[in-house]
PDB file of N, CA and C in Angstrom:
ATOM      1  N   UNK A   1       0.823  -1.186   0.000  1.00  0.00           N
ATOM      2  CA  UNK A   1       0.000   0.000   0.000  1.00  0.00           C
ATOM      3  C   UNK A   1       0.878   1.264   0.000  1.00  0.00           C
ATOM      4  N   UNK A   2       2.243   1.106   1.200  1.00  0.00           N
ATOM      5  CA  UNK A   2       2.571   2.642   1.130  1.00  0.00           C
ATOM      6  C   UNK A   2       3.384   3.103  -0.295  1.00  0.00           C
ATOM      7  N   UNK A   3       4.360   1.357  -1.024  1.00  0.00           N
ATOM      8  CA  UNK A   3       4.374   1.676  -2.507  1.00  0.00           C
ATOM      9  C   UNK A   3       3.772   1.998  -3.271  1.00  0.00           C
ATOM     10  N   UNK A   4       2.588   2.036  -3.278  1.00  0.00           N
ATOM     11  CA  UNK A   4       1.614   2.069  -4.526  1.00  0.00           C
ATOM     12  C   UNK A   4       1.253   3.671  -4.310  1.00  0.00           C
ATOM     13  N   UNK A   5       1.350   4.468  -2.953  1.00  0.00           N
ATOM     14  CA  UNK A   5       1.427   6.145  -2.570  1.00  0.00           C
ATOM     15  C   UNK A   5       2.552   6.564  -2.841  1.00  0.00           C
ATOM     16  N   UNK A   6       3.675   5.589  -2.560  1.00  0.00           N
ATOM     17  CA  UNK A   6       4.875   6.207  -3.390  1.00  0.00           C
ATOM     18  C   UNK A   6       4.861   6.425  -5.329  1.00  0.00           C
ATOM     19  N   UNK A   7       4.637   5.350  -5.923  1.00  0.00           N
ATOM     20  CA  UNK A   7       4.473   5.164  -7.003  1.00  0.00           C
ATOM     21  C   UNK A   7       3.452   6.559  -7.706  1.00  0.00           C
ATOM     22  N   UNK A   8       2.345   6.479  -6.987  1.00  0.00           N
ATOM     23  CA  UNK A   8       1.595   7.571  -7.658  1.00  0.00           C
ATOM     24  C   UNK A   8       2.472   8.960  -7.491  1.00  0.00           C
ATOM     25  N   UNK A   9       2.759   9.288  -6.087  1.00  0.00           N
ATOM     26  CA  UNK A   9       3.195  10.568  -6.242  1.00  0.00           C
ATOM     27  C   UNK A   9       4.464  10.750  -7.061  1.00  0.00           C
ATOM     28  N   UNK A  10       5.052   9.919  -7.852  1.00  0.00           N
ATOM     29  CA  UNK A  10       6.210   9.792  -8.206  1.00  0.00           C
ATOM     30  C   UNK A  10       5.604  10.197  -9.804  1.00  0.00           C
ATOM     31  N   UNK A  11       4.823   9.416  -9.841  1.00  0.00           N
ATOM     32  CA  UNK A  11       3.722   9.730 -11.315  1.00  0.00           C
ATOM     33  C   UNK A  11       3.397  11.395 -11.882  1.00  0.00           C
ATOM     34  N   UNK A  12       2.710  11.865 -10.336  1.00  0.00           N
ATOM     35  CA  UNK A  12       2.514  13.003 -10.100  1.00  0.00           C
ATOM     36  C   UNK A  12       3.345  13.707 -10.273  1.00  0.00           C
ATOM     37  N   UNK A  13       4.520  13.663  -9.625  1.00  0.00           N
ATOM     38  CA  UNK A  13       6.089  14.414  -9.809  1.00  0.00           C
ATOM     39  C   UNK A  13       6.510  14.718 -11.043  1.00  0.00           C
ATOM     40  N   UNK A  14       6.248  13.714 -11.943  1.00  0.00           N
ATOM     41  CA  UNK A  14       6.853  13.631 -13.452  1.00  0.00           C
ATOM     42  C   UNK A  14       5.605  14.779 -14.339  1.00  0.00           C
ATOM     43  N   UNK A  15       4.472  14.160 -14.286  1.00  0.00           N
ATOM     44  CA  UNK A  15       3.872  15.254 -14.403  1.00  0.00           C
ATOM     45  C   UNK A  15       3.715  16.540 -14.289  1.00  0.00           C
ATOM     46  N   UNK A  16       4.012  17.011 -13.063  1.00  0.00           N
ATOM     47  CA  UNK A  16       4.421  18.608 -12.639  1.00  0.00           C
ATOM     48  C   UNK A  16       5.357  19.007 -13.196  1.00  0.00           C
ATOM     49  N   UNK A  17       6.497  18.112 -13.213  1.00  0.00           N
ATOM     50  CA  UNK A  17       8.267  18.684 -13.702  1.00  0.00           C
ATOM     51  C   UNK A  17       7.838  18.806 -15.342  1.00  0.00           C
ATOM     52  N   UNK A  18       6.821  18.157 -16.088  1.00  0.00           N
ATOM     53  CA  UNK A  18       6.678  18.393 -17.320  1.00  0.00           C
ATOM     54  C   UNK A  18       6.371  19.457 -17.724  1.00  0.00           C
ATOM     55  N   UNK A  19       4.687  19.941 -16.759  1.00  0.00           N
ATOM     56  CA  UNK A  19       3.888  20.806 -16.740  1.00  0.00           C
ATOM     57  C   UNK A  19       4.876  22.121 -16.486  1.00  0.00           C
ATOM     58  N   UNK A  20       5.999  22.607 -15.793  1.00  0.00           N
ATOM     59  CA  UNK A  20       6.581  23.374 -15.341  1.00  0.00           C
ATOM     60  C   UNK A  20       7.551  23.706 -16.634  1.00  0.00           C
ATOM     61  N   UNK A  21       8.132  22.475 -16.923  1.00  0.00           N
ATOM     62  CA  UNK A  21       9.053  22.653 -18.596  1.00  0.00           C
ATOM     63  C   UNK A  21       8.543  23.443 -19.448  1.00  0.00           C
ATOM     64  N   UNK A  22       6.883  22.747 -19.793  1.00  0.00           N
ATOM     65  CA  UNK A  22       6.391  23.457 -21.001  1.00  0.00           C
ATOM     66  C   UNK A  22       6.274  24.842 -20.299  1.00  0.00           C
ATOM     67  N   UNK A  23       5.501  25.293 -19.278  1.00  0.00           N
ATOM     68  CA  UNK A  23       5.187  26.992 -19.094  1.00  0.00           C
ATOM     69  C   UNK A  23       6.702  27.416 -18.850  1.00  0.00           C
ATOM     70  N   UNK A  24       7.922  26.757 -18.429  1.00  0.00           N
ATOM     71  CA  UNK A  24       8.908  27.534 -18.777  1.00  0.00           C
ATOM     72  C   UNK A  24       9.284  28.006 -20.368  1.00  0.00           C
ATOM     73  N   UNK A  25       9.494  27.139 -21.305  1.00  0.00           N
ATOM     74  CA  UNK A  25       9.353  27.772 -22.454  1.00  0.00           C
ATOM     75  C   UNK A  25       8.311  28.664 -22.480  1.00  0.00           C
ATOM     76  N   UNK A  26       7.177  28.668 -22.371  1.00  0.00           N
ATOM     77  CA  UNK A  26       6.144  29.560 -23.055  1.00  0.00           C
ATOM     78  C   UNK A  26       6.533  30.499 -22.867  1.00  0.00           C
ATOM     79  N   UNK A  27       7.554  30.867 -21.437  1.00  0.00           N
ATOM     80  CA  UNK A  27       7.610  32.260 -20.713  1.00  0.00           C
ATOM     81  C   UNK A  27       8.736  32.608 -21.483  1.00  0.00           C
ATOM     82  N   UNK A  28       9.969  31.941 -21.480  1.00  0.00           N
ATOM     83  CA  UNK A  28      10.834  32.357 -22.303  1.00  0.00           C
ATOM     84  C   UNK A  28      10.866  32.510 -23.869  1.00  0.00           C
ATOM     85  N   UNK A  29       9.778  32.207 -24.230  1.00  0.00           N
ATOM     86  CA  UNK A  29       9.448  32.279 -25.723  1.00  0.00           C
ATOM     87  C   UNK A  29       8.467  33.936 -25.537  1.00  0.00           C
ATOM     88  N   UNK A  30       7.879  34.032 -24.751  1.00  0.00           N
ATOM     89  CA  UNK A  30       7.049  35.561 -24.869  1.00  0.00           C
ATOM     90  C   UNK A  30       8.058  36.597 -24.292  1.00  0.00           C
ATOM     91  N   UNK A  31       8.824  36.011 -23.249  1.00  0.00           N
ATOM     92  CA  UNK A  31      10.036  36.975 -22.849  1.00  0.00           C
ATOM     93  C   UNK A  31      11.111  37.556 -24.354  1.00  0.00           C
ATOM     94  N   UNK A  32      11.080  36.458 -24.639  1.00  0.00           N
ATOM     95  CA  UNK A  32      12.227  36.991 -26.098  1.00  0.00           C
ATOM     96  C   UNK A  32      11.080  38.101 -27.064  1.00  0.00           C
ATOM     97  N   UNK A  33       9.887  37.239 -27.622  1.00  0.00           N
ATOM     98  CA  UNK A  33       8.891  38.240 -28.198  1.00  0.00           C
ATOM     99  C   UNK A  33       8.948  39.819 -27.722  1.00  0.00           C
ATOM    100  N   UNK A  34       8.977  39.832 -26.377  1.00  0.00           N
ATOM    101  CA  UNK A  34       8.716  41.267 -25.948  1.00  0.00           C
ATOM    102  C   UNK A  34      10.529  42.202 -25.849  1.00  0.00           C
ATOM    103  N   UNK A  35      11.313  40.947 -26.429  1.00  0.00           N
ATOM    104  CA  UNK A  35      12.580  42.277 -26.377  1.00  0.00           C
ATOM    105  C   UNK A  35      12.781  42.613 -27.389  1.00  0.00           C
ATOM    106  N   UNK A  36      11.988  41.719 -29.039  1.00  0.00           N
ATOM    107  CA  UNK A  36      12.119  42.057 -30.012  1.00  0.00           C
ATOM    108  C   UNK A  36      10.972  43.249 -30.135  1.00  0.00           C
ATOM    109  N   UNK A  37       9.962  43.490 -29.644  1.00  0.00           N
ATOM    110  CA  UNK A  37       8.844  43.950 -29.863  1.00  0.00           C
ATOM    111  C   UNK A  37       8.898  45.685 -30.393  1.00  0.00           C
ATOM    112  N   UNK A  38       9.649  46.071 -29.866  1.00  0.00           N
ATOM    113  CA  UNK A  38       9.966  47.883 -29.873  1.00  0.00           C
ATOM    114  C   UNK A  38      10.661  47.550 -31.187  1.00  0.00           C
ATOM    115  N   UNK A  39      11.447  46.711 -31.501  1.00  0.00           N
ATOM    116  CA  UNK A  39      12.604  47.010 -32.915  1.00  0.00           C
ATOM    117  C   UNK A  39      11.571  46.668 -34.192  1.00  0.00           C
ATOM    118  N   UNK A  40      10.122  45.417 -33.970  1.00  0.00           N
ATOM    119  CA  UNK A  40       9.378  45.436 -34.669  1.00  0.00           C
ATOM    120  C   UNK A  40       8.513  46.792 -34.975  1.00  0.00           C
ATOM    121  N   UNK A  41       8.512  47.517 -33.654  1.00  0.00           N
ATOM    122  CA  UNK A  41       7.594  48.425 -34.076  1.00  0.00           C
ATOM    123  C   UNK A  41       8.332  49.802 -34.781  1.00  0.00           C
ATOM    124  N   UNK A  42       9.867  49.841 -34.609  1.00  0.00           N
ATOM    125  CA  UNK A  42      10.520  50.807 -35.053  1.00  0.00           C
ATOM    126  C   UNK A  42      10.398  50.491 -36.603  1.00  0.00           C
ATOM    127  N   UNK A  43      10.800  49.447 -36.713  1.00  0.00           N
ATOM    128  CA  UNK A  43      10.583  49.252 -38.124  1.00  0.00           C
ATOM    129  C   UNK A  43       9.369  49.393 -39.033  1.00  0.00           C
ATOM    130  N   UNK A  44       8.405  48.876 -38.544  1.00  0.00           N
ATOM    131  CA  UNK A  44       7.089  49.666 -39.299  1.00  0.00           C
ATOM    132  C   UNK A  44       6.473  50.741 -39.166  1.00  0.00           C
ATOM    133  N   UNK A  45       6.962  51.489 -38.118  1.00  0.00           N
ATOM    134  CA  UNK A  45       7.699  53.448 -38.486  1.00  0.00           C
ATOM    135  C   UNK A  45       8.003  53.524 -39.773  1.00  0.00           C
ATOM    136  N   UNK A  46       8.592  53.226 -39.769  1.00  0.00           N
ATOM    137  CA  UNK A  46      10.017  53.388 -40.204  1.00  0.00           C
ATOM    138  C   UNK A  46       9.404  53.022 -42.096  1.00  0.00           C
ATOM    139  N   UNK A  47       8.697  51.967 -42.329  1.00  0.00           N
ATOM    140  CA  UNK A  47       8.555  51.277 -43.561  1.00  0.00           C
ATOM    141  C   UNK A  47       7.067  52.167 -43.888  1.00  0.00           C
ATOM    142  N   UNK A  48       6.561  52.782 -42.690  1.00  0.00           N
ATOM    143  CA  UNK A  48       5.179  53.586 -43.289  1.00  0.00           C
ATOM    144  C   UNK A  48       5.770  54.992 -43.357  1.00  0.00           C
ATOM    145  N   UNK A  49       7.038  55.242 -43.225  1.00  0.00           N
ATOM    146  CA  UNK A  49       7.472  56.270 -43.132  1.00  0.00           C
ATOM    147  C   UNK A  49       7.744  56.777 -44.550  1.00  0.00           C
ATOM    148  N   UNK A  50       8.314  55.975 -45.348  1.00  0.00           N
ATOM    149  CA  UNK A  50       9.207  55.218 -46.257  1.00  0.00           C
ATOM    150  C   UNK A  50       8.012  55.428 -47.160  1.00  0.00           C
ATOM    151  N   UNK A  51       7.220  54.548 -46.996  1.00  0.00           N
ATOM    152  CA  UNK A  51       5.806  54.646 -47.949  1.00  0.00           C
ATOM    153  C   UNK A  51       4.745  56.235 -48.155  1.00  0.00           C
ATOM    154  N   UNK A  52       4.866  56.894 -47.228  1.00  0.00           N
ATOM    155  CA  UNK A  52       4.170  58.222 -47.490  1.00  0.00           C
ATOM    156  C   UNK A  52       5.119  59.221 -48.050  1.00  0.00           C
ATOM    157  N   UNK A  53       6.600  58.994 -47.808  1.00  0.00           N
ATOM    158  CA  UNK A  53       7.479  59.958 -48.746  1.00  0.00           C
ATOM    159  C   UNK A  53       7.362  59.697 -49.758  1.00  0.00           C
ATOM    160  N   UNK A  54       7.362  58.503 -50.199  1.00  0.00           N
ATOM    161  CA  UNK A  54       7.140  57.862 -51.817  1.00  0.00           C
ATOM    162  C   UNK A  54       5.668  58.395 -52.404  1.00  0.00           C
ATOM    163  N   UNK A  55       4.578  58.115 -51.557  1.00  0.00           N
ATOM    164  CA  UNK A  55       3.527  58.444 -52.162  1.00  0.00           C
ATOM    165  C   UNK A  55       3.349  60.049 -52.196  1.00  0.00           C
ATOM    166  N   UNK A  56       3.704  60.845 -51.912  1.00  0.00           N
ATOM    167  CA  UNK A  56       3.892  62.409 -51.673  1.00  0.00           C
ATOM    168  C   UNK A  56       5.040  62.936 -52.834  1.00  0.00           C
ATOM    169  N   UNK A  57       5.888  62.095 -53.513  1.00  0.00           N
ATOM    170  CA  UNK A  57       7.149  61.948 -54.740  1.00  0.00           C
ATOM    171  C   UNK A  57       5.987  62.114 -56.256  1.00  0.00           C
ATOM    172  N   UNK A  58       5.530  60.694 -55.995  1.00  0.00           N
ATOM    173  CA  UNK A  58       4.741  60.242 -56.833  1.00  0.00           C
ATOM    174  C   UNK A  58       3.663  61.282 -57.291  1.00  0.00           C
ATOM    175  N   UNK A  59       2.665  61.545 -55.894  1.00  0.00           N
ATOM    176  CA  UNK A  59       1.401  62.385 -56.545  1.00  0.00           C
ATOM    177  C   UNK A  59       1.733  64.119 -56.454  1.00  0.00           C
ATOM    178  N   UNK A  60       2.466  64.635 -56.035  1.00  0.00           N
ATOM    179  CA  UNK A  60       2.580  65.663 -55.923  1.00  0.00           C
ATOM    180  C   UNK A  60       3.370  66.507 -57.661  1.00  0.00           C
ATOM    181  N   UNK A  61       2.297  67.250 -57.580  1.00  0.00           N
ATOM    182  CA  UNK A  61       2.537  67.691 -59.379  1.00  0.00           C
ATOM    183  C   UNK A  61       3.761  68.106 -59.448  1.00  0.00           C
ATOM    184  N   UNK A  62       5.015  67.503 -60.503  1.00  0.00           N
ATOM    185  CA  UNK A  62       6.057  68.065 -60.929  1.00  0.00           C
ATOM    186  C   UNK A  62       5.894  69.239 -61.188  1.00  0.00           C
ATOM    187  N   UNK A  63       6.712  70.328 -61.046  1.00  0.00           N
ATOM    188  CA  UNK A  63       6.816  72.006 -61.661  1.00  0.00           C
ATOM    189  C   UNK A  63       7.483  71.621 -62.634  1.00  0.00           C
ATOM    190  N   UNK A  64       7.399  73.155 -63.385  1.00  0.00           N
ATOM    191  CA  UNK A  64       8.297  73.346 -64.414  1.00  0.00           C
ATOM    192  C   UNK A  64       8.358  72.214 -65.646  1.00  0.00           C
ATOM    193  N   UNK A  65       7.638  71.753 -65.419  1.00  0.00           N
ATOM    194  CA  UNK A  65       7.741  70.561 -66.455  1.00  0.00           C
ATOM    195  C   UNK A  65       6.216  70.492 -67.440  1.00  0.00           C
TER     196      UNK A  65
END
């Protein structure tokens, strides 16, 4: 009997240490997300920035011509 309470909680154990693995990645996978997150957003500044100078090139009437 007291093997078969050992056995389970041992079951249990493996389980938790799994359960703990995976939410450690998750955390370190959203931890990395959020240090890239500002350089993602600089950059699509940056690429809509890029896109309204172009479109302001484009439609804005040449002079002199």
């Amino acid at each position: 009997m007291v093997e078969q309470g050992w056995e389970r909680r041992r079951h249990e154990a493996t389980k938790a240490e799994r359960l703990v693995a995976a939410e450690t990645l998750k955390f370190l996978h959203s931890a990395e997300t959020l240090e890239v997150y500002p350089t993602i957003i600089a950059l699509k500044d940056k690429a809509e920035a890029i896109c309204q100078a172009e479109l302001k090139k484009t439609l804005t009437p040449q002079l002199g011509l």
